[in-house]
C-alpha atoms as a PDB file:
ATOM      1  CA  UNK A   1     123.851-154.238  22.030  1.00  0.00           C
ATOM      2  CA  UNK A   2     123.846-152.358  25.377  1.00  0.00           C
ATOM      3  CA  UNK A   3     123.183-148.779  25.166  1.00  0.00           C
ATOM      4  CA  UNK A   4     123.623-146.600  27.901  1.00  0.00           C
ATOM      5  CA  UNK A   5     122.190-143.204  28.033  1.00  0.00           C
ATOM      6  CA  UNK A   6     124.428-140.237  29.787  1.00  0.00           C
ATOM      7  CA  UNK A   7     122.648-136.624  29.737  1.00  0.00           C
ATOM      8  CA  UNK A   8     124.756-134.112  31.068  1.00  0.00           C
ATOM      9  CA  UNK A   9     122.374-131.406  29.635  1.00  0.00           C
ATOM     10  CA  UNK A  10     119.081-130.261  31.343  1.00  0.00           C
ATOM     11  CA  UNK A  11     117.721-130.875  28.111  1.00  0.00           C
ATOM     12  CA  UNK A  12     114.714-133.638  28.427  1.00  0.00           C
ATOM     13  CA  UNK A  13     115.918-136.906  26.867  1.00  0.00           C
ATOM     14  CA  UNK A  14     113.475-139.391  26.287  1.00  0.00           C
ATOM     15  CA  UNK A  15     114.994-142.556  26.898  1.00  0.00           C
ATOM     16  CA  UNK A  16     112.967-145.185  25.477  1.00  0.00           C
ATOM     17  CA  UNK A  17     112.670-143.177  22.338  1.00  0.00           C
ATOM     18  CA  UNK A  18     115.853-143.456  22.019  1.00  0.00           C
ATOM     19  CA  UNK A  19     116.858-147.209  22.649  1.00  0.00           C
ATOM     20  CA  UNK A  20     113.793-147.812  20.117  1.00  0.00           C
ATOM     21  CA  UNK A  21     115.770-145.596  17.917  1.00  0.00           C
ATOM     22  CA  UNK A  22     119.192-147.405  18.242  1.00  0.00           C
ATOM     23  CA  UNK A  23     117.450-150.582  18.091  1.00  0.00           C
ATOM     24  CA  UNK A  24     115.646-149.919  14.653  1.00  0.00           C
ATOM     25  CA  UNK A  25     118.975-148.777  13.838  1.00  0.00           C
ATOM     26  CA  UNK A  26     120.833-151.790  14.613  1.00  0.00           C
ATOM     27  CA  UNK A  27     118.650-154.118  12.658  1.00  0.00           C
ATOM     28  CA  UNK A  28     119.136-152.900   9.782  1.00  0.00           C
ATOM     29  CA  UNK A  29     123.156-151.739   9.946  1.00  0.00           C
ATOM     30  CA  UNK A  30     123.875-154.928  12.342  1.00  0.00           C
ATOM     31  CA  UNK A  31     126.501-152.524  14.375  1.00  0.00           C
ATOM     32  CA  UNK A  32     129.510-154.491  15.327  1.00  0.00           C
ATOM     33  CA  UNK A  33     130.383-153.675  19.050  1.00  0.00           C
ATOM     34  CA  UNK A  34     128.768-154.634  22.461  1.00  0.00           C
ATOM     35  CA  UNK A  35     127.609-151.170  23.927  1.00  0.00           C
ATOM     36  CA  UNK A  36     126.914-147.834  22.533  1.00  0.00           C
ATOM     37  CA  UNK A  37     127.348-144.283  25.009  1.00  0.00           C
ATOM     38  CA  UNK A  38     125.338-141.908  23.914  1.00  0.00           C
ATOM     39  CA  UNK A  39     126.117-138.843  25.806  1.00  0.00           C
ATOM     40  CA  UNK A  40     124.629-135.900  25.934  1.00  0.00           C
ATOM     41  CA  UNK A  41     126.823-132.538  26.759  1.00  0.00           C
ATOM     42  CA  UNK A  42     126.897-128.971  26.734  1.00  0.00           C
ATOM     43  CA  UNK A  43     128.524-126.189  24.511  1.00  0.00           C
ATOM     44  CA  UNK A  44     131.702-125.957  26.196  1.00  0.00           C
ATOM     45  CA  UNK A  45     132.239-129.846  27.082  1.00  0.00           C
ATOM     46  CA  UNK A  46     131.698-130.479  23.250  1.00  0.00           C
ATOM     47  CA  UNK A  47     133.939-127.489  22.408  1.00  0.00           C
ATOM     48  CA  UNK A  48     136.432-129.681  24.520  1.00  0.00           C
ATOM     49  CA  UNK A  49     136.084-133.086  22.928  1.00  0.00           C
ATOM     50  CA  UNK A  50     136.186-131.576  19.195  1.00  0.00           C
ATOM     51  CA  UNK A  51     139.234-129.978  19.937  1.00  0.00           C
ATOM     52  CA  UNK A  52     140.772-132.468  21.533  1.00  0.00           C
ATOM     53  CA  UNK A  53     139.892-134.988  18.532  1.00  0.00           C
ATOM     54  CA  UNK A  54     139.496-132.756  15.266  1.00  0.00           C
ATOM     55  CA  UNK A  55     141.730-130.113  16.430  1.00  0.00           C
ATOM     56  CA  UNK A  56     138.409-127.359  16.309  1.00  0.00           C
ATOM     57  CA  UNK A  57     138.066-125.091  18.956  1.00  0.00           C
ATOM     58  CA  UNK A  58     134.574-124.931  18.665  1.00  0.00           C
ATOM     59  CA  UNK A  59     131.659-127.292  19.383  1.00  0.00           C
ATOM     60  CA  UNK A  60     130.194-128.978  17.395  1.00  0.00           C
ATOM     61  CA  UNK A  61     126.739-131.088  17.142  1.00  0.00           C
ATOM     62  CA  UNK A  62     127.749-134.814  16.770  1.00  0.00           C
ATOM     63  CA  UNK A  63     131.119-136.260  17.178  1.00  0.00           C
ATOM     64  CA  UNK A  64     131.148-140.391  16.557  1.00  0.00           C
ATOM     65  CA  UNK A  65     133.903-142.777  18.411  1.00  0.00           C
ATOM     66  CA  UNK A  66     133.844-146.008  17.509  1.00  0.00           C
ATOM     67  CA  UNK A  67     135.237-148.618  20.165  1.00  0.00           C
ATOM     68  CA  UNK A  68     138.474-149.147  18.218  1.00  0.00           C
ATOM     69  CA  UNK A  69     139.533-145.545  18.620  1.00  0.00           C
ATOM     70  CA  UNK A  70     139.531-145.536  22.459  1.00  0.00           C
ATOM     71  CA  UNK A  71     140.984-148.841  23.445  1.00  0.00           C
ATOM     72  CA  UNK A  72     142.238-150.166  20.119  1.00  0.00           C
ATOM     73  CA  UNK A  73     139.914-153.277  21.613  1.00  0.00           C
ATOM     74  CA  UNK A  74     136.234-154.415  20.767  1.00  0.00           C
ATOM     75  CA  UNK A  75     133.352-152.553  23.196  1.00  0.00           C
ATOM     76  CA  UNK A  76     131.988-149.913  23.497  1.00  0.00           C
ATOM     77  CA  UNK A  77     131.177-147.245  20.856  1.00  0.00           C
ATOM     78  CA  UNK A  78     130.527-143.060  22.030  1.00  0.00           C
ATOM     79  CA  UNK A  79     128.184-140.789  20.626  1.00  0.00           C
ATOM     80  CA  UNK A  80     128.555-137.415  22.154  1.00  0.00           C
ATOM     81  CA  UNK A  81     125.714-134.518  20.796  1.00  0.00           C
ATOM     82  CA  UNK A  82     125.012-131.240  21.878  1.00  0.00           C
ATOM     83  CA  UNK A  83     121.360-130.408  22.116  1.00  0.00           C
ATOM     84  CA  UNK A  84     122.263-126.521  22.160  1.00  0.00           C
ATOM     85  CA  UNK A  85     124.471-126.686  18.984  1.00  0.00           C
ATOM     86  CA  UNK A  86     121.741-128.538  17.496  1.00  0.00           C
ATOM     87  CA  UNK A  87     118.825-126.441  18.816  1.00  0.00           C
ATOM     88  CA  UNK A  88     119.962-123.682  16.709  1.00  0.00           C
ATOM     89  CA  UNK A  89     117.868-125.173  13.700  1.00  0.00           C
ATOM     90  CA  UNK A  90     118.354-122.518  11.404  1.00  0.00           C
ATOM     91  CA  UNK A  91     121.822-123.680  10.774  1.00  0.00           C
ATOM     92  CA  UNK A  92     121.132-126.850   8.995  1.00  0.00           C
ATOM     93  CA  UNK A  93     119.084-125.074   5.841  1.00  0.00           C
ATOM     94  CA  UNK A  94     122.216-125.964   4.429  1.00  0.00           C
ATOM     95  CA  UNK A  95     121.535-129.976   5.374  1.00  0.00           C
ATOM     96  CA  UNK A  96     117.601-129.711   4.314  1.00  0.00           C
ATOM     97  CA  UNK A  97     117.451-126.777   1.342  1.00  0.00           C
ATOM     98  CA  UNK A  98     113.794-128.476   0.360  1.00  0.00           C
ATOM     99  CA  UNK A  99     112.784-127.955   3.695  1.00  0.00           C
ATOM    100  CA  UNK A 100     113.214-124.118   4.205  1.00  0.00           C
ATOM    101  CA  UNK A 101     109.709-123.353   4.849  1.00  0.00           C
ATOM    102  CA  UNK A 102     109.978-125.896   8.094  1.00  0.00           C
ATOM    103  CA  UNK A 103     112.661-123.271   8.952  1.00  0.00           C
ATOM    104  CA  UNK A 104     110.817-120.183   9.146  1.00  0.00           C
ATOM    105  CA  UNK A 105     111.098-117.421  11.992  1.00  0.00           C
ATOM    106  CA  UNK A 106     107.200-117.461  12.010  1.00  0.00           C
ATOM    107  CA  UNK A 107     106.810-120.958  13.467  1.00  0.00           C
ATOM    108  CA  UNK A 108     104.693-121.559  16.767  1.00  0.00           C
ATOM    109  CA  UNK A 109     106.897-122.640  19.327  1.00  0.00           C
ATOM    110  CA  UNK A 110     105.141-125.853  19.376  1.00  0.00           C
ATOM    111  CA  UNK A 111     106.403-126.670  15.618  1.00  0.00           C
ATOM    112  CA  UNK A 112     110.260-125.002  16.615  1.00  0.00           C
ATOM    113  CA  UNK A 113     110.392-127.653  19.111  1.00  0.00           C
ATOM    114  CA  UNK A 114     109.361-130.532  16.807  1.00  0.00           C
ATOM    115  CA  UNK A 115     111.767-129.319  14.076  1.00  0.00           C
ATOM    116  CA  UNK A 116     114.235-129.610  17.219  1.00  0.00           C
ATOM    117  CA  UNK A 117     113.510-132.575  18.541  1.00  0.00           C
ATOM    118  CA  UNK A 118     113.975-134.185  14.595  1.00  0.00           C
ATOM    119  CA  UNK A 119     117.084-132.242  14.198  1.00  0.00           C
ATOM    120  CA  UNK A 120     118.276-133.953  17.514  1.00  0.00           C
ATOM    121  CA  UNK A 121     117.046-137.696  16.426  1.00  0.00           C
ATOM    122  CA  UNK A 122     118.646-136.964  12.989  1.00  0.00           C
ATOM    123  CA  UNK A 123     121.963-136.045  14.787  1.00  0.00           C
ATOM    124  CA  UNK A 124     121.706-139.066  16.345  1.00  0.00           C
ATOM    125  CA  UNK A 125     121.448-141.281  13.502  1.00  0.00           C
ATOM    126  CA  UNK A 126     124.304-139.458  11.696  1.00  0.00           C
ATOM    127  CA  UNK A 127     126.351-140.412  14.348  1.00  0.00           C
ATOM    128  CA  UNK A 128     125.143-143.890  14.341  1.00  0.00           C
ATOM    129  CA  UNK A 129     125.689-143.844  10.253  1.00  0.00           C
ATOM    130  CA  UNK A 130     129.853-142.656  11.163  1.00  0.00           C
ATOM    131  CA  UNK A 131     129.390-145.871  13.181  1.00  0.00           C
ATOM    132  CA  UNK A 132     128.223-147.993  10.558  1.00  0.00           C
ATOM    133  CA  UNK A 133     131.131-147.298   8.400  1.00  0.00           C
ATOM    134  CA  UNK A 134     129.935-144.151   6.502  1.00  0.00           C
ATOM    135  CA  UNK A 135     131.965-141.247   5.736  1.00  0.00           C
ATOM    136  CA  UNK A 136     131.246-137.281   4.671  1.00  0.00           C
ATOM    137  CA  UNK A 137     134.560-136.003   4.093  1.00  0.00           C
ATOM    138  CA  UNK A 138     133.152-135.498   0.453  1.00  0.00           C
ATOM    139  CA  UNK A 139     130.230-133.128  -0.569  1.00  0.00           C
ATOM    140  CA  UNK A 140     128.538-136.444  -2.403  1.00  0.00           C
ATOM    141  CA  UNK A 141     129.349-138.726   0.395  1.00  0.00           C
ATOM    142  CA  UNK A 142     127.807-136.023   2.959  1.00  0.00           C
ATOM    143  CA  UNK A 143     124.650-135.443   0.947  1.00  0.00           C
ATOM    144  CA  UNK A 144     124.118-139.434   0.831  1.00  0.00           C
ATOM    145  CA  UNK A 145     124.649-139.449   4.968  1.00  0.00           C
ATOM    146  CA  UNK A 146     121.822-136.805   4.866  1.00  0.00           C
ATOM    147  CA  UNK A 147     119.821-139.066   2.866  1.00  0.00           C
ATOM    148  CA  UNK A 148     120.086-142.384   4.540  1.00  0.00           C
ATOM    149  CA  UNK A 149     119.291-140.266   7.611  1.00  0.00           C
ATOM    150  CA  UNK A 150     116.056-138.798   6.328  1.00  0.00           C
ATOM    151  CA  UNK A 151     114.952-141.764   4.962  1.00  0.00           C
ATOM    152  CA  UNK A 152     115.674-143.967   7.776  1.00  0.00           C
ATOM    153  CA  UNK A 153     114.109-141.677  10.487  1.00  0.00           C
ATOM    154  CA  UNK A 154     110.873-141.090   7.364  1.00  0.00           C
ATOM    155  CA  UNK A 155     110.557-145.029   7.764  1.00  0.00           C
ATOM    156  CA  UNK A 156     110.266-145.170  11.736  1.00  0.00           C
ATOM    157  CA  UNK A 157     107.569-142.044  11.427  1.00  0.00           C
ATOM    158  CA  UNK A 158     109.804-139.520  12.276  1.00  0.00           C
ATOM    159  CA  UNK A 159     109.342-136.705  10.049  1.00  0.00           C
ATOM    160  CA  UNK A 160     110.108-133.363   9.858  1.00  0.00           C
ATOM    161  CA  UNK A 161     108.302-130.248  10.610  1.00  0.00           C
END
């Protein structure tokens, strides 16, 4: 699979973190399409795309398009994220309730921004899981997607806080 890397953000994206992320992902969900955009926006970009798509008029962290849903053809796959929606880690204590103490207002800034930088990767594979054929329409379906995602970025030594 291709993957091509758009940052529209003046966030720093490491890119070979990244394709070693999609590829590890790839192995083991054997993604069915040729190229994967993973694009990087801002708050009001995302705000856009979510309403435009969901019918939210808000943004939003990860929004998933799989190639089908464009072109109604096999290709490429989109990934848009928001690394300012998802910088504002306090709002996924909901996502990680066992992790609350990795959430604290008393971290060093050197522990916010690895709690960041896993919230981002974790975004990442979420979107990648949509891709994959997983859903989280339901509360038990959801909690499963947060699961898989923990465990799967736990296995590559990504781990949080």
């Amino acid at each position: 699979m291709n993957l091509e890397i758009t940052n529209k953000t003046r966030k720093r994206i490491s890119h070979d973190e990244l394709k070693n992320l999609v590829s590890f992902f790839n192995k083991k969900y054997h993604l069915d399409f040729s190229e994967l955009n993973l694009v990087f926006v801002g708050k009001g970009k995302m705000a856009n795309i979510n309403r435009m798509y969901r019918g939210m008029d808000r943004p939003t962290d990860v929004l998933s398009f799989s190639p089908i849903y464009f072109s109604g053809e096999e290709g490429g796959a989109q990934i848009f994220v928001c690394p300012e929606v998802v910088s504002r880690y306090r709002n996924y204590l909901a996502v990680f309730p066992d992790y609350r103490y990795s959430f604290s207002s008393r971290l060093s800034e050197s522990k916010k921004n690895k709690l960041k930088h896993y919230l981002l990767l974790f975004v990442i594979v979420h979107g990648l899981l949509h891709l994959a054929g997983h859903d989280d329409k339901l509360e038990v379906d959801r909690l499963q997607m947060v699961r898989l995602g923990q465990k799967f970025l736990a296995n590559h030594g990504f781990l949080i806080g």
